[in-house]
N, C-alpha and C. Protein backbone atom coordinates (compact mmCIF):
# COMPACT_ATOMS: atom_id res chain seq x y z
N UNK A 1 -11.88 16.26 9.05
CA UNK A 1 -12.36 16.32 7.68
C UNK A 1 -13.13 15.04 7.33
N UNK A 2 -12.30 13.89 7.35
CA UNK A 2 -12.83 12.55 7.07
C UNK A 2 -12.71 11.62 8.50
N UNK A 3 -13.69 10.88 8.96
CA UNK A 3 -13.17 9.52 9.59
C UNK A 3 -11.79 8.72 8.78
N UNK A 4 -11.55 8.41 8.64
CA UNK A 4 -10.61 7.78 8.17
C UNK A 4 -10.99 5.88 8.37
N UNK A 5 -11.93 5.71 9.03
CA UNK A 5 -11.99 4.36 9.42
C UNK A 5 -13.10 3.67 8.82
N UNK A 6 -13.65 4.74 8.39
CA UNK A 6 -15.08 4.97 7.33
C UNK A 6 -14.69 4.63 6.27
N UNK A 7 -13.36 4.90 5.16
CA UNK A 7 -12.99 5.00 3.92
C UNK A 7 -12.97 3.71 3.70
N UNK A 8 -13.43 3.06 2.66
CA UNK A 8 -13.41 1.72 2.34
C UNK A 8 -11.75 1.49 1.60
N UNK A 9 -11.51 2.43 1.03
CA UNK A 9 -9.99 2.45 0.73
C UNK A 9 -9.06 2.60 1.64
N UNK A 10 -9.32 2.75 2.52
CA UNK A 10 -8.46 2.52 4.38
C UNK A 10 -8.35 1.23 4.56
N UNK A 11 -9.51 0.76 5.04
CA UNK A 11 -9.86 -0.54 4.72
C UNK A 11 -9.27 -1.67 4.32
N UNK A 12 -9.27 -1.63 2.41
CA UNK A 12 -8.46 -2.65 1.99
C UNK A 12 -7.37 -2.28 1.99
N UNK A 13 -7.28 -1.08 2.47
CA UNK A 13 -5.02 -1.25 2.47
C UNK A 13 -4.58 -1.89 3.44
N UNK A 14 -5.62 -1.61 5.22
CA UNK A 14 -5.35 -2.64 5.73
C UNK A 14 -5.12 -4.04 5.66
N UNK A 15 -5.84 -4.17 4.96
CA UNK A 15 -5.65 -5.88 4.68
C UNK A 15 -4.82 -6.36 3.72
N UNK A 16 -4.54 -5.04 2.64
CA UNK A 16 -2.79 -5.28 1.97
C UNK A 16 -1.90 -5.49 3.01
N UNK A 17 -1.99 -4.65 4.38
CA UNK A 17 -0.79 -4.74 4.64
C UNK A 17 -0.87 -5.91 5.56
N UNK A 18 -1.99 -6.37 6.34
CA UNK A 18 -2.11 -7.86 6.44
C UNK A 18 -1.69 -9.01 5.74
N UNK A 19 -1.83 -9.04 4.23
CA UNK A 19 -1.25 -9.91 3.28
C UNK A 19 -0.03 -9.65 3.42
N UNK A 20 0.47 -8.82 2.92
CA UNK A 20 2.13 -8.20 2.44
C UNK A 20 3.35 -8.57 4.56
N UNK A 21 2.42 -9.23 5.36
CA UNK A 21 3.37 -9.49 6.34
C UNK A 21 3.43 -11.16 6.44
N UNK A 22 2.28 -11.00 5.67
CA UNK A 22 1.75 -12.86 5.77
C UNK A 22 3.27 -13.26 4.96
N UNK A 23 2.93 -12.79 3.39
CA UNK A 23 3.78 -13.01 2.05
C UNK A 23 5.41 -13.11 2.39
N UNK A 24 5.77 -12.12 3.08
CA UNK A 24 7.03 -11.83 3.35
C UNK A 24 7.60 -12.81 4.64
N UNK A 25 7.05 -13.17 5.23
CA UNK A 25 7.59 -14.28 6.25
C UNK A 25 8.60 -15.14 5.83
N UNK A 26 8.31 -15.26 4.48
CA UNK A 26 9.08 -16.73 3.78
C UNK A 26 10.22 -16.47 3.03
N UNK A 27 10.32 -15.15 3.03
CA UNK A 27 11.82 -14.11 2.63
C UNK A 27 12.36 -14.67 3.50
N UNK A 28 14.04 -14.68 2.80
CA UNK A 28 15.55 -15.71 3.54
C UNK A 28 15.22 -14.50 4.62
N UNK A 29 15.96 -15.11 5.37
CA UNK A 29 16.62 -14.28 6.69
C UNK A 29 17.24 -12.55 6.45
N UNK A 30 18.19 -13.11 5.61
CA UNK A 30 19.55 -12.04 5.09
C UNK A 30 18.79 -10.60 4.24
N UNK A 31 17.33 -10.95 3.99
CA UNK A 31 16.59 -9.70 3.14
C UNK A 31 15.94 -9.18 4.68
N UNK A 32 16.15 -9.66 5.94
CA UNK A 32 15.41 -8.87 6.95
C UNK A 32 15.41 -7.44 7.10
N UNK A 33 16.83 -7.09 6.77
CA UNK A 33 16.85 -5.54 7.11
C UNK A 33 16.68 -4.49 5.60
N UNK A 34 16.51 -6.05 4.78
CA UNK A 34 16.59 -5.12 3.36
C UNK A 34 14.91 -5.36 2.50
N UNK A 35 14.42 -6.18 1.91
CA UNK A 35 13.52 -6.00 0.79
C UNK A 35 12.09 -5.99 2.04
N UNK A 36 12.78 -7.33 2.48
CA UNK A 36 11.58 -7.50 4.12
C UNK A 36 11.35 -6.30 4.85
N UNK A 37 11.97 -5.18 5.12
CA UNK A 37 11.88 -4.18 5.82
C UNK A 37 11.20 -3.19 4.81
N UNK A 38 11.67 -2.79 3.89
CA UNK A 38 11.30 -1.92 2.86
C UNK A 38 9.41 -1.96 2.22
N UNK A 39 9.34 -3.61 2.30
CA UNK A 39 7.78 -3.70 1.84
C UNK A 39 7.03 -3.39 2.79
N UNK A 40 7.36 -3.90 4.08
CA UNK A 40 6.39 -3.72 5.76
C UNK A 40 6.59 -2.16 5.40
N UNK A 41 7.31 -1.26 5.48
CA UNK A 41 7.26 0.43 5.21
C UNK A 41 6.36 0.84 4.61
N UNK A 42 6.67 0.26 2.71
CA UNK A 42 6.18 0.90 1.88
C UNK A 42 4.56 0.41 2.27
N UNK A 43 4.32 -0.66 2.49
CA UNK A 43 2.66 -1.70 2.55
C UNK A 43 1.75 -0.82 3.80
N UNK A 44 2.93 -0.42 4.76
CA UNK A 44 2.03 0.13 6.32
C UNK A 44 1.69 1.73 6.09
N UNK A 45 2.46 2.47 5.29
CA UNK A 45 2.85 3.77 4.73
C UNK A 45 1.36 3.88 3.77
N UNK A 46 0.68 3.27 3.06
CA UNK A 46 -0.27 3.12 2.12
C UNK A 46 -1.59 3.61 3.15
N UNK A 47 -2.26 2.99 4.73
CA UNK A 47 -3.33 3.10 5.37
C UNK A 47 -2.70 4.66 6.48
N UNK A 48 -1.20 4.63 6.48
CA UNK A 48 -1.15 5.48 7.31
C UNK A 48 -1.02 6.99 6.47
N UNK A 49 -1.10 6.98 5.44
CA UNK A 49 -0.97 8.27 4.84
C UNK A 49 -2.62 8.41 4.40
N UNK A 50 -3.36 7.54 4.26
CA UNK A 50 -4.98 8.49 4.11
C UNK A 50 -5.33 8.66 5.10
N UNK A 51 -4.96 7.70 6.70
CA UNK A 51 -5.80 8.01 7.43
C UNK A 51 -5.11 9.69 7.87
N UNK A 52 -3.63 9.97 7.70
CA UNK A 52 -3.23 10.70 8.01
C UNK A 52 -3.86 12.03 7.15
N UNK A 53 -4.12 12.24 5.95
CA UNK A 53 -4.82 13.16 5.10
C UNK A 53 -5.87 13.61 5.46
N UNK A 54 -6.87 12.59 5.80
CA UNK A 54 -8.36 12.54 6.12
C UNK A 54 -8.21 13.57 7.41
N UNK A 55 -7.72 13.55 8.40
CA UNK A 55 -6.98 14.19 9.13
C UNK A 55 -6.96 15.75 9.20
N UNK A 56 -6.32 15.99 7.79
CA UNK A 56 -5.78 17.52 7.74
C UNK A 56 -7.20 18.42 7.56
N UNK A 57 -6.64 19.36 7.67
CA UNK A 57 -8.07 20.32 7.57
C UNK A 57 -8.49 20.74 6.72
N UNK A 58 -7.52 20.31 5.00
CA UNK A 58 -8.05 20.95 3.15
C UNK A 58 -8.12 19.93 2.73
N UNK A 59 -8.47 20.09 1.47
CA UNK A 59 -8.67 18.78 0.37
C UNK A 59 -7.26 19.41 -0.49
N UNK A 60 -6.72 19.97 -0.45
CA UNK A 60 -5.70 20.30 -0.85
C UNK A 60 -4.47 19.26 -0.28
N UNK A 61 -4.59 19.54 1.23
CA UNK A 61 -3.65 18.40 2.07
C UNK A 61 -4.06 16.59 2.05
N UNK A 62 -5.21 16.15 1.54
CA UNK A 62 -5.84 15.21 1.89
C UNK A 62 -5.40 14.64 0.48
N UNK A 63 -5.50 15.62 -0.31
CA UNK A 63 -4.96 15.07 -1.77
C UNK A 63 -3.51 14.73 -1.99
N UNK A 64 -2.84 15.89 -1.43
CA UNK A 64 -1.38 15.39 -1.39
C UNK A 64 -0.92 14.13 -0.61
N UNK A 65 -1.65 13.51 0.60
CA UNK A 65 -1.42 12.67 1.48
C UNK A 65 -1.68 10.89 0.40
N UNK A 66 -2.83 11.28 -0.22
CA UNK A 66 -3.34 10.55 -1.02
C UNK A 66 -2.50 9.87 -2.04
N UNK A 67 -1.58 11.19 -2.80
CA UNK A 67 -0.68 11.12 -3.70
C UNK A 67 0.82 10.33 -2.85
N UNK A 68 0.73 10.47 -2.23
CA UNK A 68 1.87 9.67 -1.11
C UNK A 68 1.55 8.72 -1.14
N UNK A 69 0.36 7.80 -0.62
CA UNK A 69 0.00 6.75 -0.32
C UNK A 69 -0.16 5.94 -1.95
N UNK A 70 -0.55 6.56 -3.02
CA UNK A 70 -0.49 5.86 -4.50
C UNK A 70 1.45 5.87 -4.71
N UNK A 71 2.08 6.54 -3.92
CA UNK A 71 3.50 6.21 -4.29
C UNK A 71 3.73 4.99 -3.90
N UNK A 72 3.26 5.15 -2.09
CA UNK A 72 3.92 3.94 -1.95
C UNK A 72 3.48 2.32 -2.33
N UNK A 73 1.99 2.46 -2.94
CA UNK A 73 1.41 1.18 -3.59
C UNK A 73 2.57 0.95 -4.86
N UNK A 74 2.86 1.92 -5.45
CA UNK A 74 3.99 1.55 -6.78
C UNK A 74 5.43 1.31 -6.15
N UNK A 75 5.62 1.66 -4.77
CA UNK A 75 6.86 0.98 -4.22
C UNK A 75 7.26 -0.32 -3.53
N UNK A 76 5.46 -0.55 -3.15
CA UNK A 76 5.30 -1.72 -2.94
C UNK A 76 5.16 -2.89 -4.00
N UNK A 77 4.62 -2.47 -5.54
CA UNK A 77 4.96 -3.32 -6.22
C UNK A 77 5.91 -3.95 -7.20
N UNK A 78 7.02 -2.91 -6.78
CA UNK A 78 7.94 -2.95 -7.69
C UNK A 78 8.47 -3.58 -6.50
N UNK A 79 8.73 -3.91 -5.02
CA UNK A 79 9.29 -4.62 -4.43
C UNK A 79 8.89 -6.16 -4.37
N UNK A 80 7.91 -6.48 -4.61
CA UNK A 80 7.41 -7.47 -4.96
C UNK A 80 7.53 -8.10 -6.57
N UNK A 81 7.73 -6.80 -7.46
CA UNK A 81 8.59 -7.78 -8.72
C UNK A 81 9.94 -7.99 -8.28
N UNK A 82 11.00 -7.40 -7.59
CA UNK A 82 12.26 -7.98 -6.98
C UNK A 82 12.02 -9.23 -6.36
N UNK A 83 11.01 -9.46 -5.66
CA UNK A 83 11.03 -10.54 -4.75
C UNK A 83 10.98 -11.93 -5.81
N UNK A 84 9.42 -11.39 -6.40
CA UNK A 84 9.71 -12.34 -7.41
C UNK A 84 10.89 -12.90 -8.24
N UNK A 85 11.60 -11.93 -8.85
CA UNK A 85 12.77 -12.50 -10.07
C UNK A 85 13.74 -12.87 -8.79
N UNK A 86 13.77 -12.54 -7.76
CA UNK A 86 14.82 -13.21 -6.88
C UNK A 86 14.08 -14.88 -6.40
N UNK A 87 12.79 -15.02 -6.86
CA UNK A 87 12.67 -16.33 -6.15
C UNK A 87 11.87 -16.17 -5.14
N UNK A 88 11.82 -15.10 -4.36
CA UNK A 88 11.18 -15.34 -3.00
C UNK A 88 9.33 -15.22 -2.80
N UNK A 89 8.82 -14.91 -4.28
CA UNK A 89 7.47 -14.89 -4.10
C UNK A 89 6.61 -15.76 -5.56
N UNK A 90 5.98 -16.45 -5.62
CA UNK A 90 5.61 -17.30 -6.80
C UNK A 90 4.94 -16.30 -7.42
N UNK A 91 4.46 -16.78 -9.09
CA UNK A 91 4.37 -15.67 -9.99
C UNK A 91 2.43 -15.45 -9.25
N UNK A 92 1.97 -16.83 -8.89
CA UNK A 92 0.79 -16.47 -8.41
C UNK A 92 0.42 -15.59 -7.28
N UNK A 93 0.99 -15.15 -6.31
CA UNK A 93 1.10 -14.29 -5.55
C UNK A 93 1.58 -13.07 -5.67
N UNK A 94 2.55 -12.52 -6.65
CA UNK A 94 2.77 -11.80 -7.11
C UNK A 94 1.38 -10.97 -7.82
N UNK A 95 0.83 -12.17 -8.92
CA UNK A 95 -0.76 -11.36 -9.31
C UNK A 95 -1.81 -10.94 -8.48
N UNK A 96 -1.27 -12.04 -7.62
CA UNK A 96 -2.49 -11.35 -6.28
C UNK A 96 -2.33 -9.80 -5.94
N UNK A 97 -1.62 -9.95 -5.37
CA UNK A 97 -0.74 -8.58 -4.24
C UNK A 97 -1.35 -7.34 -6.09
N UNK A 98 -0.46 -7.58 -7.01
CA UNK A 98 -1.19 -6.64 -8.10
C UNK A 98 -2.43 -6.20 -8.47
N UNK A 99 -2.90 -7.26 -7.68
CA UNK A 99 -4.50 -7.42 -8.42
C UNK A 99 -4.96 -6.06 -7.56
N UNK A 100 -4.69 -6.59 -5.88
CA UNK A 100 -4.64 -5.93 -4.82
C UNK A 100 -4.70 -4.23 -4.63
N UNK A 101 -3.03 -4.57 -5.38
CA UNK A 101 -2.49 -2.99 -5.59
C UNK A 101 -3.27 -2.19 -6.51
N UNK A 102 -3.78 -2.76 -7.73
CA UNK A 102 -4.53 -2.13 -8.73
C UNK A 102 -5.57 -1.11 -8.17
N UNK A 103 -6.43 -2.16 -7.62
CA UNK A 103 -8.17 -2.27 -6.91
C UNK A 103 -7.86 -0.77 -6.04
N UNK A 104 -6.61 -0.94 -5.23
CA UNK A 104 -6.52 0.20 -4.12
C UNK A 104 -6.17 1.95 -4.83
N UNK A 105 -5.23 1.45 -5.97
CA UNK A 105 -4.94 2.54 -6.13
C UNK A 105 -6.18 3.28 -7.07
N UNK A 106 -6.82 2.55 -7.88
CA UNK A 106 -8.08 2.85 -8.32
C UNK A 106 -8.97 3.77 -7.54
N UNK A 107 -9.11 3.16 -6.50
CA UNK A 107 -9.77 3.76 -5.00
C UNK A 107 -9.10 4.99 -5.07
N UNK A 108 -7.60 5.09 -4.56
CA UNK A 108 -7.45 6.19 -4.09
C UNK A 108 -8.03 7.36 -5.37
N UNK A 109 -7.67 7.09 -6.57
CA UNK A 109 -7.73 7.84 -7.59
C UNK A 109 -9.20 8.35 -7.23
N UNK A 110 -9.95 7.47 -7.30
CA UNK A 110 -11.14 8.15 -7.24
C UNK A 110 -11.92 8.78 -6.21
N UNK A 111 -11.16 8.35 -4.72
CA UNK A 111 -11.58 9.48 -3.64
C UNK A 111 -10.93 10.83 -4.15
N UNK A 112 -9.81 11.05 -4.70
CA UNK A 112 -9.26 11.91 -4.29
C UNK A 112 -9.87 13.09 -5.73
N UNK A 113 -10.30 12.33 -6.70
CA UNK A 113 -11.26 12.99 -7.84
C UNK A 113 -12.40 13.66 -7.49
N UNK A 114 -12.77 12.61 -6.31
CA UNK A 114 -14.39 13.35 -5.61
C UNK A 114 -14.13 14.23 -4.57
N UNK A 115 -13.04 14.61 -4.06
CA UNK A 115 -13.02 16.04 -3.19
C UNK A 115 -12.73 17.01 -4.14
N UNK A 116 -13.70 17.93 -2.86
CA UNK A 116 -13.97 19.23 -3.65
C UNK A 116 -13.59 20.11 -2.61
């Protein structure tokens, strides 16, 4: 249906999820199997669900895949306000990663407006 490698919203999720492994390094130890694990999911889950849509053979399926991938941008940032009020991410990085999350999910909104 789509390249998937083409989508400029592929793209910058990659490089969310480039940031979001950078960011998380500096999480204690003891969040490894917990907030640390959960963001690498929700952050890698964001490029692998459009490229996975782009994929399917409807815009019916490409949309639902889409709608997955805007979940997990809101699961990714609500893990990153935990991180924050726990300490583990400054409030300036926090706006980043949002700024981030905004820009992408914008994107998705609007690929997924323009299939027909």
């Amino acid at each position: 249906m789509h390249n998937f490698k083409e989508l400029s919203v592929w793209s910058k999720s990659i490089d969310l999820v480039e940031f979001v492994y950078t960011a998380i390094q500096d999480f204690p130890k003891e969040e490894q199997f917990g907030l640390t694990n959960q963001a690498r999911r929700s952050a890698s889950s964001v490029p692998s669900n459009i490229a996975e849509g782009a994929g399917r053979n409807s815009v019916k399926e490409f949309k639902y895949f889409l709608a997955v991938a805007k979940g997990s941008l809101n699961e990714l940032q609500t893990q990153f306000i935990i991180a924050q009020k726990l300490g583990y991410v400054s409030n300036e990085r926090l706006y980043f990663i949002e700024e981030k999350i905004n820009e992408i999910s914008k994107m998705i909104m609007a690929l997924s407006k323009s299939l027909k």
